[in-house]
Protein backbone atom coordinates (compact mmCIF):
# COMPACT_ATOMS: atom_id res chain seq x y z
CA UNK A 1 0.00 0.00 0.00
CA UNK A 2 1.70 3.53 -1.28
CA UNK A 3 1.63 5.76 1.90
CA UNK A 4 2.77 9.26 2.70
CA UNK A 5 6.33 9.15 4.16
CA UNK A 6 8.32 12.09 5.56
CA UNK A 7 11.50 12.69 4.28
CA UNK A 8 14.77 14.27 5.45
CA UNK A 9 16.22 15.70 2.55
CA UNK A 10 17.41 18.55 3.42
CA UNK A 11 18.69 20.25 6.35
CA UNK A 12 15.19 22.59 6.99
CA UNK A 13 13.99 19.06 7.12
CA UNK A 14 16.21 17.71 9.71
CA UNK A 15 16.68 20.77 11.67
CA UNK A 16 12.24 20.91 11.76
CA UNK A 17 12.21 16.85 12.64
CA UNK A 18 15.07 17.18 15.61
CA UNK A 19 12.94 20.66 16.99
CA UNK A 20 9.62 18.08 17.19
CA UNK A 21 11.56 15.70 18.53
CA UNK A 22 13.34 18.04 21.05
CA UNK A 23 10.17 19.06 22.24
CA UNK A 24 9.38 16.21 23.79
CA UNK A 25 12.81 14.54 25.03
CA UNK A 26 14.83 15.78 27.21
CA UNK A 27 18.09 13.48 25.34
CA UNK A 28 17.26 14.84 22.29
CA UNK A 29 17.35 18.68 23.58
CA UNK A 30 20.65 18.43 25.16
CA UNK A 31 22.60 16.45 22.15
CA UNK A 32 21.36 18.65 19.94
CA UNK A 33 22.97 22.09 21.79
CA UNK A 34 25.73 19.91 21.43
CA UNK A 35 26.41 18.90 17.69
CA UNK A 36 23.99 20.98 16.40
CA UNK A 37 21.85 20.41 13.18
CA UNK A 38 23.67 17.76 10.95
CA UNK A 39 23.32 18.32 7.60
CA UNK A 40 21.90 15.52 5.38
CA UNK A 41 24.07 12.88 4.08
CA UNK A 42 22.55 11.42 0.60
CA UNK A 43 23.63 9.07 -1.96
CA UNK A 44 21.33 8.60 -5.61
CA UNK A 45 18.42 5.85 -5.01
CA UNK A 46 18.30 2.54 -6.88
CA UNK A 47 20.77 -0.14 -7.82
CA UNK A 48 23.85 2.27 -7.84
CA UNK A 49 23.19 3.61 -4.55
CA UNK A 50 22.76 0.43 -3.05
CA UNK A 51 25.98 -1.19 -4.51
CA UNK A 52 27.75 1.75 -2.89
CA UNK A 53 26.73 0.89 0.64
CA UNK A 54 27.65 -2.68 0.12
CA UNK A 55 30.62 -1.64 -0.77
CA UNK A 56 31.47 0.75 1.74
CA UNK A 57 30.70 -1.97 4.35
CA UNK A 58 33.20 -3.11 7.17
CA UNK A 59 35.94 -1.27 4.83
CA UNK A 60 37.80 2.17 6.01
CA UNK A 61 36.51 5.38 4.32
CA UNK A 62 39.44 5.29 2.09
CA UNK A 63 39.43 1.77 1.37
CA UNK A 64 35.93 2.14 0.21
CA UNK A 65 36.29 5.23 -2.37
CA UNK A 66 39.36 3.32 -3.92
CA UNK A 67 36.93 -0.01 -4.49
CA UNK A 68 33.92 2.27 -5.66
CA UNK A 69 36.37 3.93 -7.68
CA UNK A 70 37.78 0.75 -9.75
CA UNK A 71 34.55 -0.57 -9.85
CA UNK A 72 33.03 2.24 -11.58
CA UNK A 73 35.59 2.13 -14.51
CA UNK A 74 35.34 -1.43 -14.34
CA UNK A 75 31.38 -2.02 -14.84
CA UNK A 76 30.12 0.75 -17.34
CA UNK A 77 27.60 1.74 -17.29
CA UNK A 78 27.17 0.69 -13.75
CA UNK A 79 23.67 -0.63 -14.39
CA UNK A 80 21.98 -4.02 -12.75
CA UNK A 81 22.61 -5.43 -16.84
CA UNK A 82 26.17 -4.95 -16.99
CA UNK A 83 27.42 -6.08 -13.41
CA UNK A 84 25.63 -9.41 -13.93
CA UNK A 85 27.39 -9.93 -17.26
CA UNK A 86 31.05 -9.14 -15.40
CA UNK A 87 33.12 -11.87 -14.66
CA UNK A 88 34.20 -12.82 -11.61
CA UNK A 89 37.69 -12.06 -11.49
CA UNK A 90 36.67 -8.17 -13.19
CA UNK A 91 34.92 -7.88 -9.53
CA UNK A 92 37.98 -9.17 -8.05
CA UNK A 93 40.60 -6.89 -9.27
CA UNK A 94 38.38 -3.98 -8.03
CA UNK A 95 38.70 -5.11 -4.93
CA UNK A 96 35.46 -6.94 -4.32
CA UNK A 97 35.64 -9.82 -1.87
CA UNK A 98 33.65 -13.12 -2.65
CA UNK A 99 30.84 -12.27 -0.37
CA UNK A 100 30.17 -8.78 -1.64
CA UNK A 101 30.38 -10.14 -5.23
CA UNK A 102 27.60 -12.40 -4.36
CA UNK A 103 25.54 -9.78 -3.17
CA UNK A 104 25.98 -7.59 -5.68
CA UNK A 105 25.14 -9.91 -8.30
CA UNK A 106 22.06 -11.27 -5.85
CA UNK A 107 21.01 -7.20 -5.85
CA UNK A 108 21.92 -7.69 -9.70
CA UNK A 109 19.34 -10.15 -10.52
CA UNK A 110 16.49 -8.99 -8.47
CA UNK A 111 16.87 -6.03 -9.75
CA UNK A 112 16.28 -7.40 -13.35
CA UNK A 113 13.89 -10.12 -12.55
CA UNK A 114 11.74 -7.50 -10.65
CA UNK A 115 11.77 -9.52 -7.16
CA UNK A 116 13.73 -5.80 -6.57
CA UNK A 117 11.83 -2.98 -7.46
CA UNK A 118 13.91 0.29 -6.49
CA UNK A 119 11.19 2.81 -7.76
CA UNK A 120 8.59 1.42 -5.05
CA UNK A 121 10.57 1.63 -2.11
CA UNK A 122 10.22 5.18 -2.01
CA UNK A 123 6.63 4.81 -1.31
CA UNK A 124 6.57 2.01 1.22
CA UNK A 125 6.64 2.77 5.04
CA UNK A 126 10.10 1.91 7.20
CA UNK A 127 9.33 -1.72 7.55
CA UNK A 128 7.70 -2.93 4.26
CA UNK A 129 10.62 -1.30 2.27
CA UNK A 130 13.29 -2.48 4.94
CA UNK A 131 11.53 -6.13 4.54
CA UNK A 132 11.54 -5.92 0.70
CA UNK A 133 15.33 -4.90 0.52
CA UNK A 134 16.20 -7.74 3.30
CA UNK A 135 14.63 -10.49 0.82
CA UNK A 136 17.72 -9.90 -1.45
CA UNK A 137 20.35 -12.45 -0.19
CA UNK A 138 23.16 -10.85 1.00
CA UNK A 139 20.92 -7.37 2.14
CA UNK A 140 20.90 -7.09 6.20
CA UNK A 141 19.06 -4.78 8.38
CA UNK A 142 21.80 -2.27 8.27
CA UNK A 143 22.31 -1.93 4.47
CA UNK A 144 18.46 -2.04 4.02
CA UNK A 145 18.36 1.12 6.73
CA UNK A 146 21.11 3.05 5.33
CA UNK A 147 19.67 2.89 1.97
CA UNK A 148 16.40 3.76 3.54
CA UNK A 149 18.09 6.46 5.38
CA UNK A 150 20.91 7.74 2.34
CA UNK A 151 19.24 7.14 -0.54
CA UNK A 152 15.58 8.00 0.23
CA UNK A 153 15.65 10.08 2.92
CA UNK A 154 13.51 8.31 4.84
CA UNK A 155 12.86 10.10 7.84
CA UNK A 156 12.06 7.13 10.34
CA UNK A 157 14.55 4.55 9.22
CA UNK A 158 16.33 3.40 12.18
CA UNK A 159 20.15 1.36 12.10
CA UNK A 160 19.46 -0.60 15.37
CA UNK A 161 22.89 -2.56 14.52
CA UNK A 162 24.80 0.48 13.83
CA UNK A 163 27.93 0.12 16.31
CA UNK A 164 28.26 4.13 16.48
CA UNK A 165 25.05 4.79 16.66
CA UNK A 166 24.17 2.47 19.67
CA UNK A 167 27.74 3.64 21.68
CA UNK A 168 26.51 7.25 21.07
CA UNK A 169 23.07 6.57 21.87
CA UNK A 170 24.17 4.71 25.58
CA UNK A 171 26.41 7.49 25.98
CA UNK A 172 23.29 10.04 25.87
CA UNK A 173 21.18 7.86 27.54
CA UNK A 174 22.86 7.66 30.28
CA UNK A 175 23.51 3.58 30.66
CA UNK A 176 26.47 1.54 31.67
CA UNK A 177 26.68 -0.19 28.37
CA UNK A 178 26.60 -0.42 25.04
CA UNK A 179 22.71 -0.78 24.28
CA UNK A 180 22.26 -3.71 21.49
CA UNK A 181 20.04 -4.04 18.29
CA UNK A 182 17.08 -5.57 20.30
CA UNK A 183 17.68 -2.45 23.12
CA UNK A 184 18.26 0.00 20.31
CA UNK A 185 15.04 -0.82 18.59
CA UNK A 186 12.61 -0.36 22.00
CA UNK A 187 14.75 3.00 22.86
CA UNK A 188 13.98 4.22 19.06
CA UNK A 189 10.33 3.67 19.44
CA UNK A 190 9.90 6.76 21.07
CA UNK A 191 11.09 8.95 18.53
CA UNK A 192 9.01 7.67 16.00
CA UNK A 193 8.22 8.46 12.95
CA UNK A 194 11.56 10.58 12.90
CA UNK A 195 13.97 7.98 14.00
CA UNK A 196 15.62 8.66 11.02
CA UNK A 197 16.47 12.61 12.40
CA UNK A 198 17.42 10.89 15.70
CA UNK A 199 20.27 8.41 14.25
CA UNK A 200 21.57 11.68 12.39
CA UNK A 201 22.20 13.39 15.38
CA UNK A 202 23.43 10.81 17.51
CA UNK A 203 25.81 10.03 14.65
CA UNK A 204 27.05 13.59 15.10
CA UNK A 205 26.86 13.14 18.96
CA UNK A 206 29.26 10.28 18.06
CA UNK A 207 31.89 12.32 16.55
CA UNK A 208 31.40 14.58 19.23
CA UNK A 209 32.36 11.87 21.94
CA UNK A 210 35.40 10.51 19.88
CA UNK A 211 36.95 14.16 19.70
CA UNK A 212 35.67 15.91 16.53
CA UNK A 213 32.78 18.25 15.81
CA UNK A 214 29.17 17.61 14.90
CA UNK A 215 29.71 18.49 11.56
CA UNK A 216 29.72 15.79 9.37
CA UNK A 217 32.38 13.92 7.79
């Protein structure tokens, strides 16, 4: 069913989202004096954007842009089509390790069969489009929410599994530890439907904590 879903594209939208929020939590208030509004972070929907997160996962910044890079020039145009039809060791030399090739190529093919339709995500709420990207082998909670999050906008998408976002999160909270996905998930309930606004601040909040500003990277 197509529904109306706020989005955070911009940083009017963010800084209007974390002044509701605000409002009504205390947490909220007081992180935000502290980093401030962060500005949107946003990467183009559909297959492209989603092969970028995959393969910026569990890889350093730099690491990342160097793999992105090679596999741009390698796959051309970097369409669904013409990663499919790339051989194995192509994917290799740009860096790719056997499990992300997989899941590209998984993304790949639903993406051509149609079990992977990127235009309707944009007008599913948090969990049918978070469920729909899952189904893709290879697609965990985290990519599906940072797609959700980078690539749409959404404004209630919520990383539970994010390690930053649950240290900076405890941190804020208050707790003796380092809340988990299953903990993260019952804390975010509150701030729906702008979850989304709240994991952009306490991303900044993180920064914060490790030394920098909340400005983001």
């Amino acid at each position: 069913m197509s529904v109306t879903i706020p989005r955070l594209e911009t940083s009017d939208d963010i800084a209007r989202a974390l002044e509701t929020l605000a409002a009504g939590d205390p947490v909220i208030a007081r992180v935000l004096t502290e980093t401030g509004v962060p500005a949107p972070r946003r990467r183009e929907p559909g297959f492209e954007g989603l092969a970028h997160i995959v393969v910026a996962q569990q890889v350093s910044t730099a690491s990342a842009a160097a793999i992105w890079a090679r596999l741009r020039t390698a796959v051309e145009p970097f369409e669904a089509c013409a990663l499919a039809a790339a051989s194995d060791e192509t994917l290799r030399e740009a860096g790719l390790s056997r499990p992300k090739i997989r899941t590209l190529r998984a993304v790949a093919e639903a993406a051509e069969t149609g079990a992977l339709r990127f235009e309707s995500l944009r007008s599913l709420a948090a969990e049918d489009a978070h469920a729909a990207l899952c189904a893709v082998h290879g697609i965990g909670p985290w990519t599906a929410d940072i797609y959700l999050m980078f690539c749409l906008g959404h404004a209630d998408a919520w990383p539970a599994g994010d390690l930053a976002l649950q240290h900076a999160v405890g941190a804020a909270s208050g707790l003796a530890h380092r809340p988990y996905a299953r903990e993260m998930a019952e804390i975010g309930a509150r701030w729906r439907p702008l979850r989304g606004a709240a994991a952009l601040l306490f991303w900044a909040y993180y920064r914060v904590l490790k030394g920098g500003s909340g400005a983001p990277v």
